[in-house]
N, C-alpha and C. Protein backbone atom coordinates (compact mmCIF):
# COMPACT_ATOMS: atom_id res chain seq x y z
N UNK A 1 -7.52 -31.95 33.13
CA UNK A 1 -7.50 -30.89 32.14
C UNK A 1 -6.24 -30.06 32.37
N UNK A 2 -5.58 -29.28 31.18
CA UNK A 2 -4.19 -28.72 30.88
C UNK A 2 -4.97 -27.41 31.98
N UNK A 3 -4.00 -26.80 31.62
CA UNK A 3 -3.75 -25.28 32.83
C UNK A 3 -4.36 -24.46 31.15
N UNK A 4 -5.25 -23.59 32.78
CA UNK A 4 -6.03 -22.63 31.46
C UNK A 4 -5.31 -21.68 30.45
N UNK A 5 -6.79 -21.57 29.69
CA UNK A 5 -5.51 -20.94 28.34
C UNK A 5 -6.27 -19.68 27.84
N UNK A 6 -6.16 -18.96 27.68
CA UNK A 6 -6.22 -17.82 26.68
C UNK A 6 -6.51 -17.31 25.34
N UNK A 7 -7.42 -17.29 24.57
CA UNK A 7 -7.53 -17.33 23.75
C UNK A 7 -9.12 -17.37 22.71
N UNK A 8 -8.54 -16.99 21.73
CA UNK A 8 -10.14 -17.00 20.54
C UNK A 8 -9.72 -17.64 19.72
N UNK A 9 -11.33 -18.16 19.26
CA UNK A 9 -10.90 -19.11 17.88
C UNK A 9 -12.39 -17.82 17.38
N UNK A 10 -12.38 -17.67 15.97
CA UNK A 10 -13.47 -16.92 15.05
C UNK A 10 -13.38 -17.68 13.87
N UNK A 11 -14.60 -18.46 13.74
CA UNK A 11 -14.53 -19.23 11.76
C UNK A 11 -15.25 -18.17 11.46
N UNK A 12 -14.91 -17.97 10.04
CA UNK A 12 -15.08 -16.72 9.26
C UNK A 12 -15.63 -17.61 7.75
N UNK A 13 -17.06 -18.00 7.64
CA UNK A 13 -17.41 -18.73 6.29
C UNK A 13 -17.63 -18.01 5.73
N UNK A 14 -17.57 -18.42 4.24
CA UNK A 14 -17.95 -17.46 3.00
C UNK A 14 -17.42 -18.40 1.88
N UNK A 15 -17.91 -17.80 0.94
CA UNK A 15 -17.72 -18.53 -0.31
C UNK A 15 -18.17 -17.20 -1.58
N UNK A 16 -16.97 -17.71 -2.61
CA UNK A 16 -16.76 -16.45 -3.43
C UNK A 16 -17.95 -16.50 -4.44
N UNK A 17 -18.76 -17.32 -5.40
CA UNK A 17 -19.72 -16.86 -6.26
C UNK A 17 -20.21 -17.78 -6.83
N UNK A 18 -20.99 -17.94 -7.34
CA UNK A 18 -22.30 -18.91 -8.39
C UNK A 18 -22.74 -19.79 -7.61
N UNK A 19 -23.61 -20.90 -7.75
CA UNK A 19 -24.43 -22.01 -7.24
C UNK A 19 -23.20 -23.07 -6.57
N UNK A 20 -22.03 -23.35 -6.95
CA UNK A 20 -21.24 -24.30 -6.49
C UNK A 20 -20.91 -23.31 -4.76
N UNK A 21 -20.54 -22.53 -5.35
CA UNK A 21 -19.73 -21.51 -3.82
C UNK A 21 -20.86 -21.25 -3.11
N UNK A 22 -22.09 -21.30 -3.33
CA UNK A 22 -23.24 -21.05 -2.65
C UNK A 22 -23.93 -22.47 -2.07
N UNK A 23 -23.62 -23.41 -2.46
CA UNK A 23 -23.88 -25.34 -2.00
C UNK A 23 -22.54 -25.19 -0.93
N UNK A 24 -20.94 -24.79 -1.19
CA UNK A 24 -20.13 -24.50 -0.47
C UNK A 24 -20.33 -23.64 1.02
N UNK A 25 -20.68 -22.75 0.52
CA UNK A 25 -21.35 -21.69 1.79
C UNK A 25 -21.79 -22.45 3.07
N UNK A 26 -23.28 -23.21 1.95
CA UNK A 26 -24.34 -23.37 2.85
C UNK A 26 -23.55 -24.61 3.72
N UNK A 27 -22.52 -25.60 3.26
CA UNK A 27 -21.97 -26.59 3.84
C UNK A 27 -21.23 -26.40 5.44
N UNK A 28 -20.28 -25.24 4.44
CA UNK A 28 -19.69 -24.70 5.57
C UNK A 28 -20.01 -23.95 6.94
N UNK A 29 -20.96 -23.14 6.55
CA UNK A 29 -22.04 -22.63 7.82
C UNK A 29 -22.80 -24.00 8.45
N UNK A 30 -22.96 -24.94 8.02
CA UNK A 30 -23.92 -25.87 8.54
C UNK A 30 -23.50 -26.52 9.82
N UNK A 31 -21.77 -27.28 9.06
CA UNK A 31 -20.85 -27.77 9.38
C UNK A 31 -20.06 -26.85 10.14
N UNK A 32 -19.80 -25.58 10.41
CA UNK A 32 -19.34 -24.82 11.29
C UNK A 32 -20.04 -24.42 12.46
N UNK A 33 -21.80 -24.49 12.42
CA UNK A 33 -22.54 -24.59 13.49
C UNK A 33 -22.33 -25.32 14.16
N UNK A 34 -22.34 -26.55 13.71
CA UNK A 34 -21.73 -27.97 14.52
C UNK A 34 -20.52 -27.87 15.41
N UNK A 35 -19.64 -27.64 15.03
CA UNK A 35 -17.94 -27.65 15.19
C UNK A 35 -18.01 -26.61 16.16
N UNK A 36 -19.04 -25.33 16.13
CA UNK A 36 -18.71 -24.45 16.80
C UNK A 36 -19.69 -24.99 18.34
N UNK A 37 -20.37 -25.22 18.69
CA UNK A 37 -21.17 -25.58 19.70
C UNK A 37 -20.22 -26.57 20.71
N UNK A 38 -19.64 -27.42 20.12
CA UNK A 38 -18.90 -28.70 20.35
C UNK A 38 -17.60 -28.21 20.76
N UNK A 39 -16.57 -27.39 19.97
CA UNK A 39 -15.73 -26.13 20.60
C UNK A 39 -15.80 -25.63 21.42
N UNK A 40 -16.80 -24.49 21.61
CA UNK A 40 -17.60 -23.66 22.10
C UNK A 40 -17.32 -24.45 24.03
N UNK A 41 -17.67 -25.30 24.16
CA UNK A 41 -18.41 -26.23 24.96
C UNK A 41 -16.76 -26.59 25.43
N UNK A 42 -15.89 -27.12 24.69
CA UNK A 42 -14.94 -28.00 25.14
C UNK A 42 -13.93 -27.37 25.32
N UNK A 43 -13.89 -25.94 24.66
CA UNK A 43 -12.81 -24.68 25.22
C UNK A 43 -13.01 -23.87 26.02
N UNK A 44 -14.35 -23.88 26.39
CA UNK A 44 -14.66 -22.65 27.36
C UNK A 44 -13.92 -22.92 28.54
N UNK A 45 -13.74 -24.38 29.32
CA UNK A 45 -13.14 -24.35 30.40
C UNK A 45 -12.30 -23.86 30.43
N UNK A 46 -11.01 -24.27 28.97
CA UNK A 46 -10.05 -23.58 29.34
C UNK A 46 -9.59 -21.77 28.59
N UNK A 47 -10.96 -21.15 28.91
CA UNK A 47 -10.64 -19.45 28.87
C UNK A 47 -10.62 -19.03 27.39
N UNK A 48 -10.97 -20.35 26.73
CA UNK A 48 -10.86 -19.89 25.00
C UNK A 48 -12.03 -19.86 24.79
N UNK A 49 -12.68 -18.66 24.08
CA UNK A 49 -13.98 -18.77 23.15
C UNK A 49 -14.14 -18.99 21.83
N UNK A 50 -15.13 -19.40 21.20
CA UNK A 50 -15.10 -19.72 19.92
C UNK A 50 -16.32 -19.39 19.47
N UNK A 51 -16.39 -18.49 18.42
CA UNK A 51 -17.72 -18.22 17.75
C UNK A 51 -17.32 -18.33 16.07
N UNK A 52 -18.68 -17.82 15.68
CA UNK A 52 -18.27 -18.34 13.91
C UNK A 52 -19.06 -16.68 13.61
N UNK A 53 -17.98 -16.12 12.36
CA UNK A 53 -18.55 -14.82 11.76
C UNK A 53 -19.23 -15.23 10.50
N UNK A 54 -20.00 -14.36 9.85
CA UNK A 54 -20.55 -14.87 8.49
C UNK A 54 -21.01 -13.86 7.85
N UNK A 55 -19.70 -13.63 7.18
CA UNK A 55 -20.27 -12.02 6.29
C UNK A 55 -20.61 -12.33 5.20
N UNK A 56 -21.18 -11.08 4.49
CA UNK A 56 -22.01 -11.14 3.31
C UNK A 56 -21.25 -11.22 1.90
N UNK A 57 -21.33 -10.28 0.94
CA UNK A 57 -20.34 -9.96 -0.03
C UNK A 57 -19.39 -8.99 0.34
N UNK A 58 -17.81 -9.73 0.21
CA UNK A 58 -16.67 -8.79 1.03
C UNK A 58 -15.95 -8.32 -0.42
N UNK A 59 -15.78 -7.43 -0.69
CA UNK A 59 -14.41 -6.86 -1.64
C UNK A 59 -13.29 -7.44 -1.65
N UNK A 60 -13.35 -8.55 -1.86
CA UNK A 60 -11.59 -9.04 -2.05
C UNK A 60 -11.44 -9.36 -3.61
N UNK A 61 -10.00 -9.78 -3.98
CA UNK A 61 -9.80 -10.54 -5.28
C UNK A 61 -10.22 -11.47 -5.85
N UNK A 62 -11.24 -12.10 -5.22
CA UNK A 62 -11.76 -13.43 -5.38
C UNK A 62 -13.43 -12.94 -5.55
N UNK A 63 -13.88 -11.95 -5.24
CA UNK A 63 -14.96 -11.57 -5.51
C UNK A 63 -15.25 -9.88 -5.07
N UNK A 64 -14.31 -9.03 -6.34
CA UNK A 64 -14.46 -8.03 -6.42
C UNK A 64 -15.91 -7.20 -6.45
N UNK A 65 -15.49 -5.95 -6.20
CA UNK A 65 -17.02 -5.19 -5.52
C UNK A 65 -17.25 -4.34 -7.47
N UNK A 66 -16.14 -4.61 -8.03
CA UNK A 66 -16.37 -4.14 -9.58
C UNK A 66 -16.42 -5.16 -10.24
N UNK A 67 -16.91 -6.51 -9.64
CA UNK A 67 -16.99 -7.57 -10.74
C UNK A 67 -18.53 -7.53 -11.74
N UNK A 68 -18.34 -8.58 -12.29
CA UNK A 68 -19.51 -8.70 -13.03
C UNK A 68 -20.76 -9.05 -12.31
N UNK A 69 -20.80 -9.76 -11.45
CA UNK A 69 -21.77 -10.02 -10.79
C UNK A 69 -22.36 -9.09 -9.26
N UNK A 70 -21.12 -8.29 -9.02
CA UNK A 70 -21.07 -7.59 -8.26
C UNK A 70 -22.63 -6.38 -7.95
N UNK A 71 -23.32 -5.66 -8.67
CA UNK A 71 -24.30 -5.12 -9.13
C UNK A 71 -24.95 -5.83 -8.57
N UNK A 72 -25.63 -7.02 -8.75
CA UNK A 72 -26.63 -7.98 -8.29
C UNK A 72 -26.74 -8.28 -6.67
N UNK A 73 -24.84 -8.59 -5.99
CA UNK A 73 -25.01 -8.91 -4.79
C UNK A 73 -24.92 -7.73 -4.12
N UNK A 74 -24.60 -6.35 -4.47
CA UNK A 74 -25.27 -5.22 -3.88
C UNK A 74 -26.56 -5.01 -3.66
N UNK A 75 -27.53 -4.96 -4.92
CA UNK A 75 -28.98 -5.07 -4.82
C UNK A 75 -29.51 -5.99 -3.61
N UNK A 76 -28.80 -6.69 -2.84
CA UNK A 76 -29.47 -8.01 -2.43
C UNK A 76 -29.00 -7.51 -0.78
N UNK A 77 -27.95 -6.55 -0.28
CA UNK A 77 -28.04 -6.25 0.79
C UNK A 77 -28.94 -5.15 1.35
N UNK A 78 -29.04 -5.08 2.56
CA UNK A 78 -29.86 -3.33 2.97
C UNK A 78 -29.23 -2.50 2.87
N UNK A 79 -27.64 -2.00 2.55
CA UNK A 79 -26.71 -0.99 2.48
C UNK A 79 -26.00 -0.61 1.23
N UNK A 80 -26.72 -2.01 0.21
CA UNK A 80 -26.32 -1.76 -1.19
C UNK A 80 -24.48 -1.31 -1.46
N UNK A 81 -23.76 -1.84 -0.38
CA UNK A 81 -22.34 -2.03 -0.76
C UNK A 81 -21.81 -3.38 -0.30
N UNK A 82 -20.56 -3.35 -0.59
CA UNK A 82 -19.61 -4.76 -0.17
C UNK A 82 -19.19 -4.24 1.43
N UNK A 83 -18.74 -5.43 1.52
CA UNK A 83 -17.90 -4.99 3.05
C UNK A 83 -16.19 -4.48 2.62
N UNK A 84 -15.53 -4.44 3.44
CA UNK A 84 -14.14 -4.31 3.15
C UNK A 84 -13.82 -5.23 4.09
N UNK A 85 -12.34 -5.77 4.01
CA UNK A 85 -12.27 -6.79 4.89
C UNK A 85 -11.55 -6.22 6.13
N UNK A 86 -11.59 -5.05 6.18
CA UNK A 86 -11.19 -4.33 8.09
C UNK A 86 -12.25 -4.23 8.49
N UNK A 87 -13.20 -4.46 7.89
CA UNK A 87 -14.56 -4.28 8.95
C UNK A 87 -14.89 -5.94 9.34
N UNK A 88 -14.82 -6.56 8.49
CA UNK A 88 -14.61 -8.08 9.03
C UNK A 88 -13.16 -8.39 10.27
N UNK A 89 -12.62 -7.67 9.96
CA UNK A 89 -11.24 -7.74 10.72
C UNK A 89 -11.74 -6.82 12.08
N UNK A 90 -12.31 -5.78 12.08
CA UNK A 90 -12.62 -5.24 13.19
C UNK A 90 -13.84 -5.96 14.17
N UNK A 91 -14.95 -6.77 13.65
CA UNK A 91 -15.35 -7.73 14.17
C UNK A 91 -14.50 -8.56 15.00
N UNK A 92 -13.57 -9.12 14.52
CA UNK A 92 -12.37 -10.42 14.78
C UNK A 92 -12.05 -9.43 16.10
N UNK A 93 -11.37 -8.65 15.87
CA UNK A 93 -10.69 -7.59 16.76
C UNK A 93 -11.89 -7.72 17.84
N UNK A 94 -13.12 -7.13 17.58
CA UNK A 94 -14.23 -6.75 19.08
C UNK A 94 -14.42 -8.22 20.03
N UNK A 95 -14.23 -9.39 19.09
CA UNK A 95 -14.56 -10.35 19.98
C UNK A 95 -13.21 -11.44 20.63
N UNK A 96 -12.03 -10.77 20.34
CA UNK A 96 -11.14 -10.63 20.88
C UNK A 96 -10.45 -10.16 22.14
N UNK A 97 -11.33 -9.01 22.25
CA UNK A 97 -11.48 -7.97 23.84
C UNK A 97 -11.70 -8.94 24.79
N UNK A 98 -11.15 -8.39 25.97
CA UNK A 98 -11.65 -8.71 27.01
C UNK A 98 -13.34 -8.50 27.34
N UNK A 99 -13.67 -7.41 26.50
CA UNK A 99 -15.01 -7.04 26.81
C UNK A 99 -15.88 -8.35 26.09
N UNK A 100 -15.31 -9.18 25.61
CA UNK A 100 -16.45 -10.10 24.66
C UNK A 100 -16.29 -11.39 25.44
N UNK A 101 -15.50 -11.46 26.72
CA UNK A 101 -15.28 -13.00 27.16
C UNK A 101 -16.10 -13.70 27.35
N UNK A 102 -17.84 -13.41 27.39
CA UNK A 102 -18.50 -14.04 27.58
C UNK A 102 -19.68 -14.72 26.17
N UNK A 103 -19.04 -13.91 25.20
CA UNK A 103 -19.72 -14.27 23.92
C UNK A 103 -18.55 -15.59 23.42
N UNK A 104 -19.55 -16.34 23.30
CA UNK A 104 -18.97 -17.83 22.73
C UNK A 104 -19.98 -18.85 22.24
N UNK A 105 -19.78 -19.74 21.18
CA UNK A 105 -20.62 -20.53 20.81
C UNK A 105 -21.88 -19.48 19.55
N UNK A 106 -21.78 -18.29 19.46
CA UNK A 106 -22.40 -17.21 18.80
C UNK A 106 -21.78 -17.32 17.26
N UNK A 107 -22.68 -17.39 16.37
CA UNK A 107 -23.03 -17.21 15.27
C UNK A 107 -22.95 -15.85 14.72
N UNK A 108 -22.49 -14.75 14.07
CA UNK A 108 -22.22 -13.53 14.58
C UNK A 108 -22.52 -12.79 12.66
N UNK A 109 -24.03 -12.75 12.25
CA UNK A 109 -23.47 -11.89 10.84
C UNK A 109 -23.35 -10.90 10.67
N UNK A 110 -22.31 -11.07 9.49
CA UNK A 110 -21.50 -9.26 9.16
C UNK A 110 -21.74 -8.75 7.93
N UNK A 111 -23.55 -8.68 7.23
CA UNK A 111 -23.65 -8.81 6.02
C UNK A 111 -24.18 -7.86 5.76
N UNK A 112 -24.37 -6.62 6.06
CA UNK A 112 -24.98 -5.57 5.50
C UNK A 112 -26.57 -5.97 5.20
N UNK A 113 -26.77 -6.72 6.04
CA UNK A 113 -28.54 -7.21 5.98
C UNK A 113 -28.52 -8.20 4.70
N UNK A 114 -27.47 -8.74 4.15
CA UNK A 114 -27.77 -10.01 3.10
C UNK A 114 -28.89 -10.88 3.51
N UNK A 115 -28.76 -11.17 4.45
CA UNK A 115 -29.63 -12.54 4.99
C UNK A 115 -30.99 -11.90 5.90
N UNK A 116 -31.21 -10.83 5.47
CA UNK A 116 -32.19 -10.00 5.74
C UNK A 116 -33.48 -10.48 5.02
């Protein structure tokens, strides 16, 4: 094995809206559970962790918090807003720390209770 290394990996799934992006979602979380365990496992020796984030409805351009459908995926969290994506980014950031070296292989959601 190479000389240890340093480092995070964070998959960040999501998918922007209707039944196709939601068959998408569910793929990608499925398929990222996988990938991440198997990672998880084969980087830890060398000092890299790898977990997967999975936020809820985020405010971006691709699925605005004033869209049309927007109303509905508020109703559907416990905080009745979107995320912004520095709070997804400040996640990225916490498990980045030194303080998180031992979180790896973790599944991590950032949904305002969506999946509540």
């Amino acid at each position: 094995m190479g000389e240890p290394l340093e480092g995070k990996v964070a998959l960040v799934t999501g998918a922007a809206r209707g039944i196709g992006a939601g068959i998408a979602k569910r793929l990608a979380m499925g398929g990222a559970a996988v990938a991440l365990h198997g990672l998880a496992r084969d980087l830890g020796p060398r000092g890299i962790t790898v977990n997967n984030i999975q936020p809820g409805p985020v405010d971006t351009d691709g699925n605005p918090a004033d869209g049309s459908f927007a109303d509905t995926l508020r109703s559907l969290t416990a905080i009745h807003r979107f995320a912004h994506t520095d709070e997804i980014a400040a996640l990225v950031a916490c498990l980045e720390s030194p303080g998180a070296a031992l979180i790896t292989g973790a599944s991590i959601k950032i949904d305002g209770g969506f999946a509540s």
